[in-house]
PDB file of N, CA and C in Angstrom:
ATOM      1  N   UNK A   1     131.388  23.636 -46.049  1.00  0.00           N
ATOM      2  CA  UNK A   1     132.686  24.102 -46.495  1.00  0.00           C
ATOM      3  C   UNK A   1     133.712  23.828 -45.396  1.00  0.00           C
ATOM      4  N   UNK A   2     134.862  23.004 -45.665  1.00  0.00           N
ATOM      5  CA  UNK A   2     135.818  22.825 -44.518  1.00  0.00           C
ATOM      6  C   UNK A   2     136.655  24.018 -44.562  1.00  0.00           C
ATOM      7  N   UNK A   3     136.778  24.229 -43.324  1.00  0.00           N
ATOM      8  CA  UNK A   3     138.022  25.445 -43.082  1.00  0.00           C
ATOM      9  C   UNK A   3     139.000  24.988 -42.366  1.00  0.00           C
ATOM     10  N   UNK A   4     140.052  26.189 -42.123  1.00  0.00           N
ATOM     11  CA  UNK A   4     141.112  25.696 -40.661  1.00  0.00           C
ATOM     12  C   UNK A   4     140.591  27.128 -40.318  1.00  0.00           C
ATOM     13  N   UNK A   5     140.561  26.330 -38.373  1.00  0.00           N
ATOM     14  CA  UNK A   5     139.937  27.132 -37.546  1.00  0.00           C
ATOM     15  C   UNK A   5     141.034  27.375 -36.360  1.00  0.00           C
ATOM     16  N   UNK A   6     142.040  28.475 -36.353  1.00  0.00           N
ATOM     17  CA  UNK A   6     142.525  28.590 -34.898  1.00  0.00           C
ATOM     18  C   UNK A   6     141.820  29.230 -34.056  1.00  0.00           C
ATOM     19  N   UNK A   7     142.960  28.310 -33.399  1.00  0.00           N
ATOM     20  CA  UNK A   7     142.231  28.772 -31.572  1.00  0.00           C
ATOM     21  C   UNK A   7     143.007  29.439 -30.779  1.00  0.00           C
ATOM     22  N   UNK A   8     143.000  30.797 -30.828  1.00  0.00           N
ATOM     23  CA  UNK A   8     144.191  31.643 -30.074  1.00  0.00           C
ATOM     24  C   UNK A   8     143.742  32.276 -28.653  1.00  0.00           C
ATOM     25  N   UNK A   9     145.009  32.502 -27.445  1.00  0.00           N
ATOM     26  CA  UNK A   9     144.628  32.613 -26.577  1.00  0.00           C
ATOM     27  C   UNK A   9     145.287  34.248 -26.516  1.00  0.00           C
ATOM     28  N   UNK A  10     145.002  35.117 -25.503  1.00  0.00           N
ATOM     29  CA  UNK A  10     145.623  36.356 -25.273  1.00  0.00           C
ATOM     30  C   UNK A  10     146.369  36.090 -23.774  1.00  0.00           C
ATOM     31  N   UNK A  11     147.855  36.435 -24.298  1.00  0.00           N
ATOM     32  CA  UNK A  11     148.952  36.087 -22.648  1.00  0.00           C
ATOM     33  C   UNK A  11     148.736  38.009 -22.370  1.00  0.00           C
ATOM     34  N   UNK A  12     148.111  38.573 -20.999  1.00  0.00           N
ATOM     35  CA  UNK A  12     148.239  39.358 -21.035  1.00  0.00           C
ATOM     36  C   UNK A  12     149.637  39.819 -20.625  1.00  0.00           C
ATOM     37  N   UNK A  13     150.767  39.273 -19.816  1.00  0.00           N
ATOM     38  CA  UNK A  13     151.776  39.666 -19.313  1.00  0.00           C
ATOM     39  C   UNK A  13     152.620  40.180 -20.477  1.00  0.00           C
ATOM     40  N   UNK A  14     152.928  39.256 -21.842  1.00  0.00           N
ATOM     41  CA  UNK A  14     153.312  39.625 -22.758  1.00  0.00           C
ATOM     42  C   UNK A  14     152.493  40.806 -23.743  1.00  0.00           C
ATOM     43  N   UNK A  15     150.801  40.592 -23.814  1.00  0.00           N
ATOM     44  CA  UNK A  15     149.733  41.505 -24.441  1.00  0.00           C
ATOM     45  C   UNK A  15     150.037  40.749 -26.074  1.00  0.00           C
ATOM     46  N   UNK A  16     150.036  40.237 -26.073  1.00  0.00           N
ATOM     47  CA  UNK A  16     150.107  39.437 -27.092  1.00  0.00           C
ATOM     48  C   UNK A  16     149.055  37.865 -26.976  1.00  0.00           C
ATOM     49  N   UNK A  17     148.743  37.651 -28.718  1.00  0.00           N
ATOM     50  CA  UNK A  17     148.064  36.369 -28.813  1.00  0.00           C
ATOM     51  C   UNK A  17     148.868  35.023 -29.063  1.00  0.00           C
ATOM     52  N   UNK A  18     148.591  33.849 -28.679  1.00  0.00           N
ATOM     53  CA  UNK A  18     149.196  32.766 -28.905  1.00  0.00           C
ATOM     54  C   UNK A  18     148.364  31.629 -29.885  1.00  0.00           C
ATOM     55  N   UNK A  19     148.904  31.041 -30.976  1.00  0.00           N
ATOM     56  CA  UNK A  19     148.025  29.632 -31.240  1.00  0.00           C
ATOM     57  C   UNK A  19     148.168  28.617 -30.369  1.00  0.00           C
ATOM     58  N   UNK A  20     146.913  28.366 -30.088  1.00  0.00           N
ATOM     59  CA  UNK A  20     146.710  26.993 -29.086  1.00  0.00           C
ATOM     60  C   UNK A  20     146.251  26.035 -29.854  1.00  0.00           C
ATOM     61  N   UNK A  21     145.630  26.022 -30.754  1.00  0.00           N
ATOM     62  CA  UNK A  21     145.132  25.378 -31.525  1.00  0.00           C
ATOM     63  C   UNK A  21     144.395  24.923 -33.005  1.00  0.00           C
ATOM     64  N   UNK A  22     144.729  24.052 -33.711  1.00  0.00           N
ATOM     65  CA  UNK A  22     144.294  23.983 -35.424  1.00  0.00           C
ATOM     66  C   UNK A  22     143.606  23.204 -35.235  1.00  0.00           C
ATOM     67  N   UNK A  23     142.082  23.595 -35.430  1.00  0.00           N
ATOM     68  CA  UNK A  23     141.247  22.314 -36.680  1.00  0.00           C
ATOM     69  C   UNK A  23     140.670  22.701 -38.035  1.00  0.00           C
ATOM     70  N   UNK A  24     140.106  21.624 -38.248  1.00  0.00           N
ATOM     71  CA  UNK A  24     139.080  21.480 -39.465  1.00  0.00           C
ATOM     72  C   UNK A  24     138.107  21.627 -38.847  1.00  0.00           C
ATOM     73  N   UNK A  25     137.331  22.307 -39.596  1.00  0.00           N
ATOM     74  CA  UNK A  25     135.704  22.520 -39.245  1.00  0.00           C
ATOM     75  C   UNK A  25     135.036  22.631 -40.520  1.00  0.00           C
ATOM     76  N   UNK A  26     133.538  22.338 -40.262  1.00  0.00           N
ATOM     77  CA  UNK A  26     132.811  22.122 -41.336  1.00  0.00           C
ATOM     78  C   UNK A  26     131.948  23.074 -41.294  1.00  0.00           C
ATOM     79  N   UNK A  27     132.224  24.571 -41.858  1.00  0.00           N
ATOM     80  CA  UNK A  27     131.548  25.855 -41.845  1.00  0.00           C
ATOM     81  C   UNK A  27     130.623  26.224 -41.767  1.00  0.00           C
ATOM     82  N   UNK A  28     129.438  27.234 -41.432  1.00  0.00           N
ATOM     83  CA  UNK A  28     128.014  27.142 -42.302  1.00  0.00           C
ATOM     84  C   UNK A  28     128.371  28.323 -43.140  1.00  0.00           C
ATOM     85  N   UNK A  29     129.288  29.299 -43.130  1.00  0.00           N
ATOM     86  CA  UNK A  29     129.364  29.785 -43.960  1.00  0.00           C
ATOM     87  C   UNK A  29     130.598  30.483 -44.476  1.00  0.00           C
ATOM     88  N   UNK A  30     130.944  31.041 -45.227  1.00  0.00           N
ATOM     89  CA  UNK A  30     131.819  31.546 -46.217  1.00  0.00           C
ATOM     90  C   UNK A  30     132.927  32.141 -45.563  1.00  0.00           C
ATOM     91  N   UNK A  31     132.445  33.595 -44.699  1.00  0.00           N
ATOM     92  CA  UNK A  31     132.883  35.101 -44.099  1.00  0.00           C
ATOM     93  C   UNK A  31     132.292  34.931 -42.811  1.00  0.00           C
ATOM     94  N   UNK A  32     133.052  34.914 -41.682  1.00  0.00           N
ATOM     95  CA  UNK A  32     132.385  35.480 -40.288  1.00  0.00           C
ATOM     96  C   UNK A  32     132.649  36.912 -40.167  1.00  0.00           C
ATOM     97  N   UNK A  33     131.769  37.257 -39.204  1.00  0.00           N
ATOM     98  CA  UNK A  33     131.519  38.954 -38.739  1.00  0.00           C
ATOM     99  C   UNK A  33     132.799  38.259 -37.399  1.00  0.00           C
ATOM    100  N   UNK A  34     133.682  40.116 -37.161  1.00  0.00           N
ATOM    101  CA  UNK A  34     134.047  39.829 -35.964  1.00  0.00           C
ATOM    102  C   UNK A  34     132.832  39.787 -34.808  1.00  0.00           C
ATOM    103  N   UNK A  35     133.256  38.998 -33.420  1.00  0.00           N
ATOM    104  CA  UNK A  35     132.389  38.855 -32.729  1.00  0.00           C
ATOM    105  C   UNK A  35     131.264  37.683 -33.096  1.00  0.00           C
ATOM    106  N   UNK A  36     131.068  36.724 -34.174  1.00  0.00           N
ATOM    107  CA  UNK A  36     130.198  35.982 -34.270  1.00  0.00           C
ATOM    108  C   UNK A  36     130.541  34.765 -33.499  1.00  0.00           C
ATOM    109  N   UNK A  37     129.364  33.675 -32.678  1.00  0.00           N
ATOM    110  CA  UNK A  37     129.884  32.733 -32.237  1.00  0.00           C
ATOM    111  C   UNK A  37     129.616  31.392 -32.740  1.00  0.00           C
ATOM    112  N   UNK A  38     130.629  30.744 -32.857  1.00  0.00           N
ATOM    113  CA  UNK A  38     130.908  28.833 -33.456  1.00  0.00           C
ATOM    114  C   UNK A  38     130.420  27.983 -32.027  1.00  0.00           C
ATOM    115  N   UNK A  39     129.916  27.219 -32.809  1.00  0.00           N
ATOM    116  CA  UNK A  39     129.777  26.432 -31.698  1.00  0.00           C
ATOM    117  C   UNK A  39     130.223  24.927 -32.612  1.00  0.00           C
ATOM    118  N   UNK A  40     131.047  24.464 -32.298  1.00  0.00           N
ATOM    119  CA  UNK A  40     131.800  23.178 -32.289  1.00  0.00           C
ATOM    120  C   UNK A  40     132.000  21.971 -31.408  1.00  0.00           C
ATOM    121  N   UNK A  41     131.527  21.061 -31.805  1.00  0.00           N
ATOM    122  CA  UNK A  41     131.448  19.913 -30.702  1.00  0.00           C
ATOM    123  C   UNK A  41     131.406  20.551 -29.055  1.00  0.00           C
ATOM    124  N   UNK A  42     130.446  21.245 -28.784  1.00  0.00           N
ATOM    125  CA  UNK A  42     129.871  21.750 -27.642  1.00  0.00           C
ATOM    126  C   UNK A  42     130.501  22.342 -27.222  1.00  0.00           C
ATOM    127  N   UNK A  43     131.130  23.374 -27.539  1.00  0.00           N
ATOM    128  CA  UNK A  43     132.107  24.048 -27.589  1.00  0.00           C
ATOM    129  C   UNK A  43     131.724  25.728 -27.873  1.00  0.00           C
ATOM    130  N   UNK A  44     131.988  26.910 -27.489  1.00  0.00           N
ATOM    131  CA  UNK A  44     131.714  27.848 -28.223  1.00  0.00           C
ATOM    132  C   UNK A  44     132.570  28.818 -28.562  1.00  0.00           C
ATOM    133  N   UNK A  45     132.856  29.080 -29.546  1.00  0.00           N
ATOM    134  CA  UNK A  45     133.976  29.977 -29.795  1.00  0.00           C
ATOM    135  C   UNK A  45     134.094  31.033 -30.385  1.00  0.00           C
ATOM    136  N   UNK A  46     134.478  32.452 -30.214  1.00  0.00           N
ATOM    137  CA  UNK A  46     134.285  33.535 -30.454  1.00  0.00           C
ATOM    138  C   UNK A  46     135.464  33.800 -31.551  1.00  0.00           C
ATOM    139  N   UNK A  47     134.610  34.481 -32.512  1.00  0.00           N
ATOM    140  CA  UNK A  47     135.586  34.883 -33.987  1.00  0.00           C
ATOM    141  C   UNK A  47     136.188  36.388 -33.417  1.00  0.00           C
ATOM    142  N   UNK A  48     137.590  35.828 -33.709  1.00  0.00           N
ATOM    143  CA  UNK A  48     138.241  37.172 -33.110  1.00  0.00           C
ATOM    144  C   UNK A  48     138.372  38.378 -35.157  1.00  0.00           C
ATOM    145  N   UNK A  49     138.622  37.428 -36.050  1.00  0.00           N
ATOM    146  CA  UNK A  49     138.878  37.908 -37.276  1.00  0.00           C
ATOM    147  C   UNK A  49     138.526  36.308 -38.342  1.00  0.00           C
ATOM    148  N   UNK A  50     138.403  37.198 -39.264  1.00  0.00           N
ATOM    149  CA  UNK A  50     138.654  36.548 -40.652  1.00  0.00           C
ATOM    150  C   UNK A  50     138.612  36.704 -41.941  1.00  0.00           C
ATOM    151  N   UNK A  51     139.811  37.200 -41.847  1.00  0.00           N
ATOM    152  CA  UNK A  51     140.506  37.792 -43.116  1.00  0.00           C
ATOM    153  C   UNK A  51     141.169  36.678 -43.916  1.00  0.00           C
ATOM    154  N   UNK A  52     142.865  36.326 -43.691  1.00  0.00           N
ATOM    155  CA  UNK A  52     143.367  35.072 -44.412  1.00  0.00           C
ATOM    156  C   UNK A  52     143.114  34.248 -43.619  1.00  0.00           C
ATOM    157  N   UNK A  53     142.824  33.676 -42.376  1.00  0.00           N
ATOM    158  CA  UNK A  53     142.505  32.831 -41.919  1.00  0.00           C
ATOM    159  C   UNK A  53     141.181  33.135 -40.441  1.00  0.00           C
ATOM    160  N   UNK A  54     140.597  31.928 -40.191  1.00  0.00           N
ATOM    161  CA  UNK A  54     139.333  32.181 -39.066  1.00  0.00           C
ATOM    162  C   UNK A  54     140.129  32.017 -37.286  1.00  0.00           C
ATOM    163  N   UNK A  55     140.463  33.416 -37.164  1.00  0.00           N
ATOM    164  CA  UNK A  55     140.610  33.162 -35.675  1.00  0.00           C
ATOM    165  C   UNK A  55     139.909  33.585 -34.610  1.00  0.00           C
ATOM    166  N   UNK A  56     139.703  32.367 -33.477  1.00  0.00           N
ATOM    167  CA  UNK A  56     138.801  32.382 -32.890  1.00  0.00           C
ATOM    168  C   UNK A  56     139.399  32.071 -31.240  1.00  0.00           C
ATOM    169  N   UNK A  57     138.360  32.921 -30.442  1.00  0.00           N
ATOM    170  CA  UNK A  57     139.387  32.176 -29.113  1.00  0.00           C
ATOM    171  C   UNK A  57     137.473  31.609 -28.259  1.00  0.00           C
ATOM    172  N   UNK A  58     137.985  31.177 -27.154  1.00  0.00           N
ATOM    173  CA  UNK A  58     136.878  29.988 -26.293  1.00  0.00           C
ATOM    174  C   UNK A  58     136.322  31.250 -25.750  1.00  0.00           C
ATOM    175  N   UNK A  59     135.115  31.003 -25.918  1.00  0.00           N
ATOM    176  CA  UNK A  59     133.926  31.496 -25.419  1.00  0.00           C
ATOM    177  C   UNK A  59     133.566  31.189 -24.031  1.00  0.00           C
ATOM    178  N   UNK A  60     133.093  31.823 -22.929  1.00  0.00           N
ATOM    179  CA  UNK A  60     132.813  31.079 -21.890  1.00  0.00           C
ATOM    180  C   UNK A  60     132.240  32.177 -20.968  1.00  0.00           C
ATOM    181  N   UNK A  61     132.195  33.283 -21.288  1.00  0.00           N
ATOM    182  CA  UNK A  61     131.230  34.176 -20.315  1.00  0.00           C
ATOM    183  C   UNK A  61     129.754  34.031 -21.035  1.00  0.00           C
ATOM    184  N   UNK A  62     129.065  34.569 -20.392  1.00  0.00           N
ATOM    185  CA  UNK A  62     127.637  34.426 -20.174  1.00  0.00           C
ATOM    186  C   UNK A  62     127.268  36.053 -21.056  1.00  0.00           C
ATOM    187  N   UNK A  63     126.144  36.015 -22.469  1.00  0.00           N
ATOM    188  CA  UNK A  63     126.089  36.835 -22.999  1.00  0.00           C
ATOM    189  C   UNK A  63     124.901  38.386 -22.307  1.00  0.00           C
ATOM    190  N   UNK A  64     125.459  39.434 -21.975  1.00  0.00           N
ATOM    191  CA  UNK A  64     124.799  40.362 -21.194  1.00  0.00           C
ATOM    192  C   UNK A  64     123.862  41.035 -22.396  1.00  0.00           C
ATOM    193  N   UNK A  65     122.577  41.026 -22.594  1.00  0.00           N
ATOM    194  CA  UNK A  65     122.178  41.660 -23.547  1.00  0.00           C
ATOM    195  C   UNK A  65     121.777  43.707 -23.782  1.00  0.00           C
ATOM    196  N   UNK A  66     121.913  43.938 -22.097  1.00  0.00           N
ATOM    197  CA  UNK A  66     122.237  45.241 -21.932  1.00  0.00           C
ATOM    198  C   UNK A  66     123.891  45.889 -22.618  1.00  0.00           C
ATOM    199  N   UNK A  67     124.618  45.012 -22.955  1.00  0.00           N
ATOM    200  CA  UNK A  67     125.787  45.622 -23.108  1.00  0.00           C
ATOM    201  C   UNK A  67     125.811  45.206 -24.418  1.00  0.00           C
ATOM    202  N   UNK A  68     126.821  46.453 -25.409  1.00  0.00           N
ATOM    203  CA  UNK A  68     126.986  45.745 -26.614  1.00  0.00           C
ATOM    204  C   UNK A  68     128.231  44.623 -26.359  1.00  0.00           C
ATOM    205  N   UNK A  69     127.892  43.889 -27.521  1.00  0.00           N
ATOM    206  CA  UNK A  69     129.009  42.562 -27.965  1.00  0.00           C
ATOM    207  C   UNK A  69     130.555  42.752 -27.488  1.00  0.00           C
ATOM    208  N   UNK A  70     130.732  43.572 -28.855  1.00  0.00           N
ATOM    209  CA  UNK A  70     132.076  44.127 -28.337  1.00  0.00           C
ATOM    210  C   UNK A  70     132.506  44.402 -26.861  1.00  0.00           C
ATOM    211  N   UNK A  71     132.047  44.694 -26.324  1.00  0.00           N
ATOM    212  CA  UNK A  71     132.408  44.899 -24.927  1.00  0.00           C
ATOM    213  C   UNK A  71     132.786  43.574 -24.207  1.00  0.00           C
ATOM    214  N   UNK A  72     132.301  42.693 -24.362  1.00  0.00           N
ATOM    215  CA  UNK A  72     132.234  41.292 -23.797  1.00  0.00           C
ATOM    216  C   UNK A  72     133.373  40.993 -24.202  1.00  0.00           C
ATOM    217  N   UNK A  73     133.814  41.235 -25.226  1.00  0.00           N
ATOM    218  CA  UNK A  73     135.009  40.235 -25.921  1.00  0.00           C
ATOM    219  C   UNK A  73     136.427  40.838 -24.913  1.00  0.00           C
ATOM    220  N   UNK A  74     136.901  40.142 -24.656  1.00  0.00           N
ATOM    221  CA  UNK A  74     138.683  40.043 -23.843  1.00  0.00           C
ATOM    222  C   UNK A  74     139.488  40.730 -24.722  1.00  0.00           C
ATOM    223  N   UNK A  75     140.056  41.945 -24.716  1.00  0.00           N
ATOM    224  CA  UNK A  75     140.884  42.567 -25.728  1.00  0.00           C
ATOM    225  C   UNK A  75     141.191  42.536 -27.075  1.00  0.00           C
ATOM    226  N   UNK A  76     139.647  42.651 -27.365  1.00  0.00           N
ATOM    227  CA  UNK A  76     139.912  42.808 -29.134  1.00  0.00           C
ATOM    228  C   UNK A  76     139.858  43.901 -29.683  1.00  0.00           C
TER     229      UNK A  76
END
């Protein structure tokens, strides 16, 4: 299933999110959970929501399995 996939960043000075980026992606599925991770042309990217559209920002810490998920994520 193709989607559009942004790629938003969080400016904390403002506390606000920005689009950095639109693609197409070729889904595996329908509905993401918040917190689920994409991995895209070697890439990994964390679903911030997806409601009317899939937003997602770059993944890049290392997953702690003592801690829950949520916690990991950068101000969601």
């Amino acid at each position: 299933m193709l989607r559009d996939m942004y790629i938003v960043h969080y400016i904390e000075h403002y506390s606000a999110w920005y689009l950095s980026k639109k693609m197409l992606i070729n889904a595996e599925k329908t509905k993401y959970d918040k917190g689920d991770i994409i991995v895209f042309k070697d890439k990994k990217y964390l679903v911030i929501e997806d409601y009317t559209c899939l937003r997602v920002a770059e993944f890049s810490c290392t997953i702690n399995p003592l801690v829950p998920l949520i916690n990991l994520i950068p101000n969601v």
